[in-house]
C-alpha atoms as a PDB file:
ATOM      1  CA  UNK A   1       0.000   0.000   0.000  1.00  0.00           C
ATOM      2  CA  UNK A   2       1.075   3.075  -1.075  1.00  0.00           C
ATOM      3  CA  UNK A   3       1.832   5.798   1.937  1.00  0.00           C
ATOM      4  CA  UNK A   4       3.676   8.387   0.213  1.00  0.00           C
ATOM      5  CA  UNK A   5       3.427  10.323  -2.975  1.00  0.00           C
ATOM      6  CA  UNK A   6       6.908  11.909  -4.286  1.00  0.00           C
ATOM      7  CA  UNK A   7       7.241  14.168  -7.556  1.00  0.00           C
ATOM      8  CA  UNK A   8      10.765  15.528  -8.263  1.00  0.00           C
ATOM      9  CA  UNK A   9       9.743  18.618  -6.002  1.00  0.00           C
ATOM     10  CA  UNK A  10       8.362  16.911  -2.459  1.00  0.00           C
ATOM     11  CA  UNK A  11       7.138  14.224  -0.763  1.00  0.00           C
ATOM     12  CA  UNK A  12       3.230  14.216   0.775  1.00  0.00           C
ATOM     13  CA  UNK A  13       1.613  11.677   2.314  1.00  0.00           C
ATOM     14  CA  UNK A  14      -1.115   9.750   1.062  1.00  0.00           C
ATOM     15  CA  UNK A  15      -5.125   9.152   2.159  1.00  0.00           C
ATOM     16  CA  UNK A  16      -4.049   5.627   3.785  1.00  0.00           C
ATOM     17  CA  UNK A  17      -0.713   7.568   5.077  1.00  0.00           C
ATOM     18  CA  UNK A  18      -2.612  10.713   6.753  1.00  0.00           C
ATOM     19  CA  UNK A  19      -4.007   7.520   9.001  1.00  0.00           C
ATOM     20  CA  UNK A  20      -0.820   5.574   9.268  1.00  0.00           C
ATOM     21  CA  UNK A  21       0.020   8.585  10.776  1.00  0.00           C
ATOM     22  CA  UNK A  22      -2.749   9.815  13.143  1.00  0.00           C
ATOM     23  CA  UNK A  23      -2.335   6.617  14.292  1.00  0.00           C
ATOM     24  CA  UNK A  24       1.300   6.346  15.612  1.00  0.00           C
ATOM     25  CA  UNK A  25       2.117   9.927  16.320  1.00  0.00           C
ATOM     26  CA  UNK A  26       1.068   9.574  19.989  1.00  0.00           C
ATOM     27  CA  UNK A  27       3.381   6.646  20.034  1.00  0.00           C
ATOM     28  CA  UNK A  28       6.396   8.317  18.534  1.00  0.00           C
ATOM     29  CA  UNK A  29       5.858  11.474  20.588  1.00  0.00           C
ATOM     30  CA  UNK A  30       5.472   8.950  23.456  1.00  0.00           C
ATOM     31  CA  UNK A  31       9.437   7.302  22.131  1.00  0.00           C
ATOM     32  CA  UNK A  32      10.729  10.779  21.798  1.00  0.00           C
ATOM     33  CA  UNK A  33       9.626  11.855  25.500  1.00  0.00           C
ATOM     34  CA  UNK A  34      11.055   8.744  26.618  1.00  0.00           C
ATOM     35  CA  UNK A  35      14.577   9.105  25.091  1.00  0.00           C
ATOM     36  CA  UNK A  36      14.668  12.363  26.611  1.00  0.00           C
ATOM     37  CA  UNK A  37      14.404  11.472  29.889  1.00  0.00           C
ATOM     38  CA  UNK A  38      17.015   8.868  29.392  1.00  0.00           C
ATOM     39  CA  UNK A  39      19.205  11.732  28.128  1.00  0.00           C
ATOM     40  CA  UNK A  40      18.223  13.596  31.328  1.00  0.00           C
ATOM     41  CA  UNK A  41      19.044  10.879  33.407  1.00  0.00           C
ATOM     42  CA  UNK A  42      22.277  10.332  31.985  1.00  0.00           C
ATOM     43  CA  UNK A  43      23.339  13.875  33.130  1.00  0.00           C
ATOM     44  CA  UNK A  44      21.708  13.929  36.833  1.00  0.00           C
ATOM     45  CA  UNK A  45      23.679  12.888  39.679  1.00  0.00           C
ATOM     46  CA  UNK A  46      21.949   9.484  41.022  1.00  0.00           C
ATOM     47  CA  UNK A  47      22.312   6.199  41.525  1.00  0.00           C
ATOM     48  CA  UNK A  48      24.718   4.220  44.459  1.00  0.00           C
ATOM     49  CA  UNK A  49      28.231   4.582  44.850  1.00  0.00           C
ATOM     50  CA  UNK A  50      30.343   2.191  47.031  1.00  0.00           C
ATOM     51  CA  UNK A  51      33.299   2.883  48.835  1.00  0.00           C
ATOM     52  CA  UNK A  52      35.771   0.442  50.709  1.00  0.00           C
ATOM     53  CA  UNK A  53      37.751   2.813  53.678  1.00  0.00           C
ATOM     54  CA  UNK A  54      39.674   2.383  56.636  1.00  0.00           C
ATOM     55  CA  UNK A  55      37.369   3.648  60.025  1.00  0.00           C
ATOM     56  CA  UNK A  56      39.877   6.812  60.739  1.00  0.00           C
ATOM     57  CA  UNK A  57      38.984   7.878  57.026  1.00  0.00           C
ATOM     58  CA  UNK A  58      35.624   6.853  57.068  1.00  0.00           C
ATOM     59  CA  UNK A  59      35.090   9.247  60.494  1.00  0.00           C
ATOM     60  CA  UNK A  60      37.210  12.176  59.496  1.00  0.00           C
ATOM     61  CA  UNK A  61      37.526  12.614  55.941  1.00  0.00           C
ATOM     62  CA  UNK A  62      34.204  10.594  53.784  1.00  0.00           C
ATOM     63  CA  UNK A  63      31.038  11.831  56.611  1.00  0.00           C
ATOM     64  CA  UNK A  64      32.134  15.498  56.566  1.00  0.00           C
ATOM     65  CA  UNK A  65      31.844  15.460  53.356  1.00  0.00           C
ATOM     66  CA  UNK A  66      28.440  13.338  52.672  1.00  0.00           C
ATOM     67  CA  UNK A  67      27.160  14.859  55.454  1.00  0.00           C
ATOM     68  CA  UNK A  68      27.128  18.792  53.549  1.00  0.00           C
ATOM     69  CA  UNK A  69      26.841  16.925  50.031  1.00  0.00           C
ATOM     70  CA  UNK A  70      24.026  14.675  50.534  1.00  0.00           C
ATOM     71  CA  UNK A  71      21.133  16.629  51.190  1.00  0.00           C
ATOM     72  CA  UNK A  72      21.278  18.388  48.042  1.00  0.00           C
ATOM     73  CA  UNK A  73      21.580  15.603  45.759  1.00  0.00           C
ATOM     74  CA  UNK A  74      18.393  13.240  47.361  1.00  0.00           C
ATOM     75  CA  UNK A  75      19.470  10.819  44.359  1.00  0.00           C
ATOM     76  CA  UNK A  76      22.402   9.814  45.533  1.00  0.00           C
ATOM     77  CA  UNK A  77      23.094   6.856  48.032  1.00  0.00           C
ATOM     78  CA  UNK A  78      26.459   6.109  49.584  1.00  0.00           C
ATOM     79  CA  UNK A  79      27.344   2.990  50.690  1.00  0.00           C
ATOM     80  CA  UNK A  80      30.945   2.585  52.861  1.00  0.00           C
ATOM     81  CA  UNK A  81      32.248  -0.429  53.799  1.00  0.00           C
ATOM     82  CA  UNK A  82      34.862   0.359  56.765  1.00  0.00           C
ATOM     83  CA  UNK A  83      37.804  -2.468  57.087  1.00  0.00           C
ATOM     84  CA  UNK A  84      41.306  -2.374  57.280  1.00  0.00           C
ATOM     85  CA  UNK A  85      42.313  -4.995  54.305  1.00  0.00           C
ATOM     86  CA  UNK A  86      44.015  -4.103  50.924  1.00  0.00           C
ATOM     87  CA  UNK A  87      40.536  -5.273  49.306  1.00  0.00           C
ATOM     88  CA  UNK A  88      40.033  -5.792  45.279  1.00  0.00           C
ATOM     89  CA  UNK A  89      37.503  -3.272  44.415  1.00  0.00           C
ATOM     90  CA  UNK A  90      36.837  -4.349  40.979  1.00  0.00           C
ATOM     91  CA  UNK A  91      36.210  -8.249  42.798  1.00  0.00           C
ATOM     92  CA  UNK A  92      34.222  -6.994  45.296  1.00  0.00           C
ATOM     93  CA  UNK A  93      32.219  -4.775  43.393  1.00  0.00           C
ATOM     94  CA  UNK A  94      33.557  -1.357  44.722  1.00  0.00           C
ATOM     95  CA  UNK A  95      33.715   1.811  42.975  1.00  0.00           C
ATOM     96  CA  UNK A  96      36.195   2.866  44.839  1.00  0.00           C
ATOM     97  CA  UNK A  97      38.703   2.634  47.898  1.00  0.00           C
ATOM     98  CA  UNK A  98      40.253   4.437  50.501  1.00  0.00           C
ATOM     99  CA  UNK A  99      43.886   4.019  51.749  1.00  0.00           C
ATOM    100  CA  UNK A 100      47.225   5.970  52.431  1.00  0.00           C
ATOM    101  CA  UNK A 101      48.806   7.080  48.988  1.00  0.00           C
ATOM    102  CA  UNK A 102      51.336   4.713  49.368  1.00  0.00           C
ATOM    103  CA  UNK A 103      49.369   1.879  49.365  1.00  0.00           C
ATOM    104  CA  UNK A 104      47.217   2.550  46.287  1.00  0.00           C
ATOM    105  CA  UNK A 105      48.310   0.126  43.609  1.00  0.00           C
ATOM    106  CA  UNK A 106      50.168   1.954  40.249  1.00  0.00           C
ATOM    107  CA  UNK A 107      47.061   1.123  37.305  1.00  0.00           C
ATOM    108  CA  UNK A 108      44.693   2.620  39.495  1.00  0.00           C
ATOM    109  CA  UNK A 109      43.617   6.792  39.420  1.00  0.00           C
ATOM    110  CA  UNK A 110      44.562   8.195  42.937  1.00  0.00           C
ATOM    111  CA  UNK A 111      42.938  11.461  44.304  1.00  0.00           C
ATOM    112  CA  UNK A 112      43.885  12.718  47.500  1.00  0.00           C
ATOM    113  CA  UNK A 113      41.620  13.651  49.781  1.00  0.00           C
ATOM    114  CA  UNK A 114      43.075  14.666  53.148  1.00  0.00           C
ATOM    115  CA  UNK A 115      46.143  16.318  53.885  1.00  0.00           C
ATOM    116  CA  UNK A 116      49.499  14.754  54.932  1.00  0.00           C
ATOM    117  CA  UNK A 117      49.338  12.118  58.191  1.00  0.00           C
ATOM    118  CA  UNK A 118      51.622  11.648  61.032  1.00  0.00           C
ATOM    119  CA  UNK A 119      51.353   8.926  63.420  1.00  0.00           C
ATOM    120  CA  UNK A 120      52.664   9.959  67.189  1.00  0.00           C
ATOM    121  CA  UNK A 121      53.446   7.891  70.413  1.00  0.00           C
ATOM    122  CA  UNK A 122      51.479   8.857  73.511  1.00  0.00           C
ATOM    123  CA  UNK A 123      50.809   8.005  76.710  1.00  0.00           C
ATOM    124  CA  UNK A 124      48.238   9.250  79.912  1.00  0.00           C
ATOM    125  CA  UNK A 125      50.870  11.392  82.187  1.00  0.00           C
ATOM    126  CA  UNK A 126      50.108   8.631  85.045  1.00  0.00           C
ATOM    127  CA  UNK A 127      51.465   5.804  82.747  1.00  0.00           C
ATOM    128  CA  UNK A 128      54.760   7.516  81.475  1.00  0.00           C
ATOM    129  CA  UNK A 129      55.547   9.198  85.785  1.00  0.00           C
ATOM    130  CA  UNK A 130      55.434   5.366  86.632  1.00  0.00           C
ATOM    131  CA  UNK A 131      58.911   4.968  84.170  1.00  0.00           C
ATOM    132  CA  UNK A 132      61.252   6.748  81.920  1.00  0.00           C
ATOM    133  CA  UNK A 133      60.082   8.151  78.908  1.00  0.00           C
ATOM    134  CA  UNK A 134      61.613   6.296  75.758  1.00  0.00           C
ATOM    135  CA  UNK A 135      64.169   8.324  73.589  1.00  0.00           C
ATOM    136  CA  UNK A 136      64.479   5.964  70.894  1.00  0.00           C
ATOM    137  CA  UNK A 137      62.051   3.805  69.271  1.00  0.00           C
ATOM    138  CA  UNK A 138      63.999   0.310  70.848  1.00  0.00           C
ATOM    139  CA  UNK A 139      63.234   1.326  73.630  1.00  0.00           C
ATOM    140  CA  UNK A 140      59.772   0.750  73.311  1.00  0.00           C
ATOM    141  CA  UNK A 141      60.469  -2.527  74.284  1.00  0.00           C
ATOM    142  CA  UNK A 142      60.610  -2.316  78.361  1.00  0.00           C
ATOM    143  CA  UNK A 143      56.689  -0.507  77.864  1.00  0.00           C
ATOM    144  CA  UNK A 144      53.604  -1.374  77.606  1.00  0.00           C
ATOM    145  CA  UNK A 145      52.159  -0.904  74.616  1.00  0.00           C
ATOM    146  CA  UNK A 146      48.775  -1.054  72.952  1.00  0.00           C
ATOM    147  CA  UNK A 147      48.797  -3.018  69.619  1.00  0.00           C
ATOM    148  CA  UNK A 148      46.823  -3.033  66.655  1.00  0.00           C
ATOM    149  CA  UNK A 149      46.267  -5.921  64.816  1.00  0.00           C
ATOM    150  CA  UNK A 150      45.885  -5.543  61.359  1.00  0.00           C
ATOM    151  CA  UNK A 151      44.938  -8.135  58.282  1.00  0.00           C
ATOM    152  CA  UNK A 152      46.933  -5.985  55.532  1.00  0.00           C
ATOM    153  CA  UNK A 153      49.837  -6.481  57.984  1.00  0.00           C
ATOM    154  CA  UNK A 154      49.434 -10.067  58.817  1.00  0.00           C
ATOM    155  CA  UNK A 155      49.099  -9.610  62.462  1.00  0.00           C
ATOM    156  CA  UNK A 156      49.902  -7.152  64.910  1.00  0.00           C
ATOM    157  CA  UNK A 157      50.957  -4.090  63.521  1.00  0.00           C
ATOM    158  CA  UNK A 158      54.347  -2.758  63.584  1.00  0.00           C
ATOM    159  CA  UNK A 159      55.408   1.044  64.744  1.00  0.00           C
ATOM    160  CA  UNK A 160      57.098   2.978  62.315  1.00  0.00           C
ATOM    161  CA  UNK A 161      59.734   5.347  62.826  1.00  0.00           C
ATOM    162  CA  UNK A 162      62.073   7.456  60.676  1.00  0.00           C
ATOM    163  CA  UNK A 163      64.614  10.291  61.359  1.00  0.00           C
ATOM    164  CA  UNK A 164      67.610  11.641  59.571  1.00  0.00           C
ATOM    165  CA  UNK A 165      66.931   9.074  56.619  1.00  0.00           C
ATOM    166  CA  UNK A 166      66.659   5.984  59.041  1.00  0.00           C
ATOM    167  CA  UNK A 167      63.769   3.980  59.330  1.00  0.00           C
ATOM    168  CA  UNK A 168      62.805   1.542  61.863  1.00  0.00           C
ATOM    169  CA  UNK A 169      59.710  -0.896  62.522  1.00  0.00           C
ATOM    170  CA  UNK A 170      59.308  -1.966  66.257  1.00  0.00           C
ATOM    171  CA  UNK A 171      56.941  -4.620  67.377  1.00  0.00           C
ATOM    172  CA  UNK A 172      55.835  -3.574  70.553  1.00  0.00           C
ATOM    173  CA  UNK A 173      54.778  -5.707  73.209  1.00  0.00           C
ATOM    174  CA  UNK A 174      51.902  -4.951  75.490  1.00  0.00           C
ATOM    175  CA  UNK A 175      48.280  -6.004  77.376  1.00  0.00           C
ATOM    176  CA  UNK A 176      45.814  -4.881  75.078  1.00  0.00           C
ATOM    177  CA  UNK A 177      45.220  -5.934  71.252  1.00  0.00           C
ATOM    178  CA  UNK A 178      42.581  -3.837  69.218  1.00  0.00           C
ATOM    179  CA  UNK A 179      41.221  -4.437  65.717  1.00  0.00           C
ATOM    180  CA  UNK A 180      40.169  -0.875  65.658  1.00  0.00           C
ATOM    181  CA  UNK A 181      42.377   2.462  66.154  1.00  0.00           C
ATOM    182  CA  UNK A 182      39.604   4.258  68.249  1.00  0.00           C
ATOM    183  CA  UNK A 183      39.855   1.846  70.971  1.00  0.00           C
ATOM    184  CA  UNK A 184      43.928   2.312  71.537  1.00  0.00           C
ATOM    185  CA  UNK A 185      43.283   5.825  72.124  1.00  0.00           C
ATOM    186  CA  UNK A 186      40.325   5.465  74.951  1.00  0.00           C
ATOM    187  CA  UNK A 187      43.355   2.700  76.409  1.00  0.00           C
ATOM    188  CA  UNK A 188      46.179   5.073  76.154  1.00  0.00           C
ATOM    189  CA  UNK A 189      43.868   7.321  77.930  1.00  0.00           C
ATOM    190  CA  UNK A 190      43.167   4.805  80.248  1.00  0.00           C
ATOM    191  CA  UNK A 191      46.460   4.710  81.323  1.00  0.00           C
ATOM    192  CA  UNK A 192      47.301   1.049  79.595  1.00  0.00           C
ATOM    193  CA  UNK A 193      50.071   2.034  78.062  1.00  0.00           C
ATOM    194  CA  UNK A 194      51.853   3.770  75.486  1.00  0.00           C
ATOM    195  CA  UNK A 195      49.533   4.166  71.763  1.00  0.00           C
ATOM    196  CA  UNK A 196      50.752   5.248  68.323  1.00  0.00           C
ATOM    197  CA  UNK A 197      47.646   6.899  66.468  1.00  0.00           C
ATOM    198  CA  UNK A 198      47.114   9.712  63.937  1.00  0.00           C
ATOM    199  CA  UNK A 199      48.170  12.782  65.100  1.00  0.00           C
ATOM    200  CA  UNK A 200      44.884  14.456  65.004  1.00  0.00           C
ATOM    201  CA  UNK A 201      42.733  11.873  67.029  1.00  0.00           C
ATOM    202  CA  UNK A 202      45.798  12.796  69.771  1.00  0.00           C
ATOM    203  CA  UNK A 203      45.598  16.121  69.165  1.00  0.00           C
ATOM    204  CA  UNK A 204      42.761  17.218  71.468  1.00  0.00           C
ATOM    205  CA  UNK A 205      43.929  14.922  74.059  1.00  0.00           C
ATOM    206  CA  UNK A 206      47.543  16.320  73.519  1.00  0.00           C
ATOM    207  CA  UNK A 207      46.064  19.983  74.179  1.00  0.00           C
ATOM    208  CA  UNK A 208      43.542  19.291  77.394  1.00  0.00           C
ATOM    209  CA  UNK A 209      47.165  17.064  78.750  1.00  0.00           C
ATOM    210  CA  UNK A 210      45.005  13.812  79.629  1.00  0.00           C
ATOM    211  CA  UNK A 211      47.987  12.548  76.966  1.00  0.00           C
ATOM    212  CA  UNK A 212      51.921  13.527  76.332  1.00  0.00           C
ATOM    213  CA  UNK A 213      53.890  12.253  73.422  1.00  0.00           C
ATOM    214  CA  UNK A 214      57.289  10.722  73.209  1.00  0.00           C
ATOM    215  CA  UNK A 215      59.384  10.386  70.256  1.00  0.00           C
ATOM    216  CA  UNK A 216      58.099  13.342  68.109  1.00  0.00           C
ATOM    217  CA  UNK A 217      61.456  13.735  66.299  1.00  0.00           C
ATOM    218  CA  UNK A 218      61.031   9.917  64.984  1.00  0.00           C
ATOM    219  CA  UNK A 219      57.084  10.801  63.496  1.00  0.00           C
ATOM    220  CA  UNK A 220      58.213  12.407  59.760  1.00  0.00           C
ATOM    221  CA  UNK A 221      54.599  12.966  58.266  1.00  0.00           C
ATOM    222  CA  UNK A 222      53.941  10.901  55.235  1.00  0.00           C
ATOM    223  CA  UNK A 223      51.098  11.144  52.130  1.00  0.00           C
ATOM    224  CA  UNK A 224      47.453  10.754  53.673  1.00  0.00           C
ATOM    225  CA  UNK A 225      44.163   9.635  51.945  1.00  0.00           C
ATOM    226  CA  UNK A 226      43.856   8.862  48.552  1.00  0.00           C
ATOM    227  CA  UNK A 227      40.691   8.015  47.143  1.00  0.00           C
ATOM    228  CA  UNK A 228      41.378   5.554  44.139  1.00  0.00           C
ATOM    229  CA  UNK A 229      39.340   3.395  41.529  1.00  0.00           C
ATOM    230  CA  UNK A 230      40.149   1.747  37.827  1.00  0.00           C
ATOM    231  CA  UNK A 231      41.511   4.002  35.203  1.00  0.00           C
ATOM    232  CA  UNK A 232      38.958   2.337  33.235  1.00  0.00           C
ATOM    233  CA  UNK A 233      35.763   3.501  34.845  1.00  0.00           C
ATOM    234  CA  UNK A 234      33.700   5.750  33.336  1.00  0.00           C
ATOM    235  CA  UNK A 235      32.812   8.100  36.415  1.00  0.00           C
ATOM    236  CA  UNK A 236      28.740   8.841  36.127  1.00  0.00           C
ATOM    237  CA  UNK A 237      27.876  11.989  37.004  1.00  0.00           C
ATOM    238  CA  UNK A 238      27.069  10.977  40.834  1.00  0.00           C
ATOM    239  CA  UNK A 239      30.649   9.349  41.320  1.00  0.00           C
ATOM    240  CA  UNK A 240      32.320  12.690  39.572  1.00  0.00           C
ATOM    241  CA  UNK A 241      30.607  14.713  41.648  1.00  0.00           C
ATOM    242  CA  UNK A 242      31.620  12.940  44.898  1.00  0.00           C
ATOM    243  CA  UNK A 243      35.438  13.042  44.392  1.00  0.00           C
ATOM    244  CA  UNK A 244      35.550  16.491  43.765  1.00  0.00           C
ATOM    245  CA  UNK A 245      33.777  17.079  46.733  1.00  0.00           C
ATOM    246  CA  UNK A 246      36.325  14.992  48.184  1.00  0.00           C
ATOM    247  CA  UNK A 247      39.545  16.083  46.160  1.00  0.00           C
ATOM    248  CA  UNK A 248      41.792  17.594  48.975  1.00  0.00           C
ATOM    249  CA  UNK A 249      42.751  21.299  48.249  1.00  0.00           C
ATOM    250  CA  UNK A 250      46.031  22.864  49.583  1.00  0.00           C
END
């Protein structure tokens, strides 16, 4: 059946055409408004975006920042997984991860997100009147100490130390063994023994004097948080908008 008529000078639809298309024009208008809104959706911020992170990170770097982002982008769900293993986050489904800059692995893209970290021995004045405050990391062995045990590490973590191009790793010995940083700094508080934590969850304790470091000369800072994920992900518009609000500026 014939639908169009064409002559050398246009094209016209004919009788049976004019109904073809009365027909399906609510249907193609119907295609074209859906398309659209794909397009739309293509350029709004939404959907879920999962991040594996460390606790300290999680607590002091990632909820500042969701917590001023989020409300403005309803469309956007965050979901953070908080352990301290080197975890595969294209096998487990991440989009992205969470560890010191020197830990990201070389194919990935690394943002940082947090300024540089050092890590400081303290101790509750009571503990450290009771004995002789340590001058050198070695000896670090005749205190108590509060460990940290660690999967990345294989067990219980060990201290590091560096000064004047020298760097040392002590394992410590002590009573308490946490899985979790926050813990060895309500301990050292406690008076259990000596702690090495970030500087800045010491920091107000350091000020109020419920804690007093030892060794600062051997606690060099060191490159903080990246944020990292495959160099071939295509960032939607959600993720992109989530590490620049986390991209660390000087």
């Amino acid at each position: 059946m014939r639908l169009l008529t064409r002559t050398t000078r246009s094209v016209a639809p004919t009788e049976a055409g004019e109904r073809l298309l009365l027909t399906v024009a609510p249907a193609l208008d119907q295609i074209e408004a859906g398309l659209t809104t794909l397009g739309d959706l293509r350029e709004k911020p939404a959907g879920t975006i999962r991040i594996t992170t460390g606790e300290h990170a999680a607590e002091t770097i990632i909820w500042p920042v969701l917590k001023r982002l989020l409300p403005g982008y309803p469309d956007i769900h965050v979901e953070i997984t908080a352990d301290y293993t080197l975890t595969d986050i294209v096998a487990g489904r991440y989009d992205a991860g969470v560890r010191f800059g020197e830990q990201v692995a070389k194919d990935m893209i690394s943002v940082p997100i947090g300024p540089e970290v050092r890590f400081v021995v303290v101790g509750a004045p009571d503990y450290l009147a009771q004995r002789p405050a340590p001058t050198t990391p070695q000896e670090l062995l005749g205190h108590r100490c509060i460990n940290l045990r660690l999967p990345t590490h294989g067990g219980l973590y060990a201290w590091e130390f560096e000064k004047d191009g020298r760097e040392l790793r002590v394992r410590v010995e002590g009573p308490l063994v946490f899985n979790s940083i926050f813990p060895v700094v309500e301990a050292a508080l406690a008076g259990f023994g000596l702690a090495y934590v970030a500087e800045d969850l010491a920091r107000p304790h350091l000020a109020a004097g419920r804690l007093s470091q030892v060794l600062g000369d051997w606690s060099p800072p060191f490159p903080g948080y990246h944020l990292y994920y495959p160099s071939r992900r295509q960032p939607s518009p959600a993720f992109a908008l989530l590490v620049d609000a986390l991209r660390h500026r000087r």
